[in-house]
Protein backbone atom coordinates (compact mmCIF):
# COMPACT_ATOMS: atom_id res chain seq x y z
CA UNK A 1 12.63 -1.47 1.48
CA UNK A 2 9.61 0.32 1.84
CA UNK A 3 5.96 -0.72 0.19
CA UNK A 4 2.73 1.28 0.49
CA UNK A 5 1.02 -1.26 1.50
CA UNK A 6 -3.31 -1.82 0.97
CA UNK A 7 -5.95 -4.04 1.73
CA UNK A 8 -8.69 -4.78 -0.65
CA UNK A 9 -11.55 -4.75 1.44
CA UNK A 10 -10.39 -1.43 2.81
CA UNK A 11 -12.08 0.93 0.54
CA UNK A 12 -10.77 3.85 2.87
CA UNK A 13 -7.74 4.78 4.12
CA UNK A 14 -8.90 6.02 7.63
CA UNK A 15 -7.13 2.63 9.52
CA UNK A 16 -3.98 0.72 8.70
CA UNK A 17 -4.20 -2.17 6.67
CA UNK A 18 -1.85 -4.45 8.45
CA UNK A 19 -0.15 -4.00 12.17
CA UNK A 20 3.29 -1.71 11.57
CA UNK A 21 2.08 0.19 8.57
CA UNK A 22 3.00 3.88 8.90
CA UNK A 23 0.35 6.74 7.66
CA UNK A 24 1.85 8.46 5.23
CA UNK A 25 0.64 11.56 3.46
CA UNK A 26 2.03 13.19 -0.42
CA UNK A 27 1.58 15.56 -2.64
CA UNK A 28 -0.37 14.13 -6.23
CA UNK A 29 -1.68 16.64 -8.85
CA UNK A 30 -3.58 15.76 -10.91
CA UNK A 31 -4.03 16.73 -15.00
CA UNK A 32 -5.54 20.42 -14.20
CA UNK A 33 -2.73 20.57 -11.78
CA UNK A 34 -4.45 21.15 -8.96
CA UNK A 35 -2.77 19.37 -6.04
CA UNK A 36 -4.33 16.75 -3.69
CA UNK A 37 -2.86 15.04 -0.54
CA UNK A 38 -2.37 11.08 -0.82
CA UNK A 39 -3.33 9.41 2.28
CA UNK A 40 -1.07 6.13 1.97
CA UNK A 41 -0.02 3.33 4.59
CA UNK A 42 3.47 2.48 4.40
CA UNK A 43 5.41 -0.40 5.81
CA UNK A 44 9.23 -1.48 5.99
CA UNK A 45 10.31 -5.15 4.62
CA UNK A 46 14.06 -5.28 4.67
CA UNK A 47 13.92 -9.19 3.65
CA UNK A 48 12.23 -11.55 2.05
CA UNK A 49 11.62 -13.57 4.89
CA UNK A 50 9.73 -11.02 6.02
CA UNK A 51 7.73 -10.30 2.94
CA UNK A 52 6.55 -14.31 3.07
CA UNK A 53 6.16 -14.04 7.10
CA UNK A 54 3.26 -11.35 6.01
CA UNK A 55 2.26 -13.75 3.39
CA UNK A 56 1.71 -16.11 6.04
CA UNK A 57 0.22 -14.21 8.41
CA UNK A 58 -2.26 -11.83 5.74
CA UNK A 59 -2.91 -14.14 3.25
CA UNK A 60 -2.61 -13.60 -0.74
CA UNK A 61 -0.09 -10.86 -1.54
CA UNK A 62 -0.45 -8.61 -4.88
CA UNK A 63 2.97 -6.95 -5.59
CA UNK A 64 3.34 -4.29 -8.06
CA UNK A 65 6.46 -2.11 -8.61
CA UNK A 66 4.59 1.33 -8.86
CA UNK A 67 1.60 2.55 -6.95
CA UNK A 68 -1.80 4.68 -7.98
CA UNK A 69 -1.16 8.41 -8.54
CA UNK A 70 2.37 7.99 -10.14
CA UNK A 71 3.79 6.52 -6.61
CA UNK A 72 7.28 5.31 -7.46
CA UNK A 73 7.47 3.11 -4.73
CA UNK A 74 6.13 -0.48 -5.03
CA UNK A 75 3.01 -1.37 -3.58
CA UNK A 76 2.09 -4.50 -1.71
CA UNK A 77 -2.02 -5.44 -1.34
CA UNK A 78 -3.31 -7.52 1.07
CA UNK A 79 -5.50 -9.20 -1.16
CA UNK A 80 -8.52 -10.30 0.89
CA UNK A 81 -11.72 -9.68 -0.87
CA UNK A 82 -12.95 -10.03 -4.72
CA UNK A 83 -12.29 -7.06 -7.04
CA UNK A 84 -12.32 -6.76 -10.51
């Protein structure tokens, strides 16, 4: 399955959060409808063994089923820092 996957003490998207994440860029508009590109990170987990082998390595995981900007695809952050 495939996760965008974050970092929360990456405030920018310029380097990938974790090793294996893919750059990924989409299409978002927003409410005037002007369209914006979506700099994302993306990364395959086809079990859950390897969603708790991250866990291990990474730390805290934060898994939501949707992502910002409407993203259907669930999101997995590498929860690392504070944020509200």
């Amino acid at each position: 399955m495939k996760f965008t996957v974050t970092r929360t003490s990456q405030w920018e998207n310029t380097e990938a959060p974790v090793e294996g994440a893919v750059h990924d860029v989409h299409p978002w508009t927003d409410r005037d409808g002007e369209v914006h590109d979506i700099h994302t990170w993306t990364l395959e987990i086809s079990t859950l063994e390897e969603l708790v082998e991250l866990s291990r390595r990474e730390g805290q995981l934060v898994i939501t089923s949707r992502g910002m900007f409407s993203d259907p695809q669930p999101t997995v952050e590498i929860y690392d820092d504070y944020r509200e």
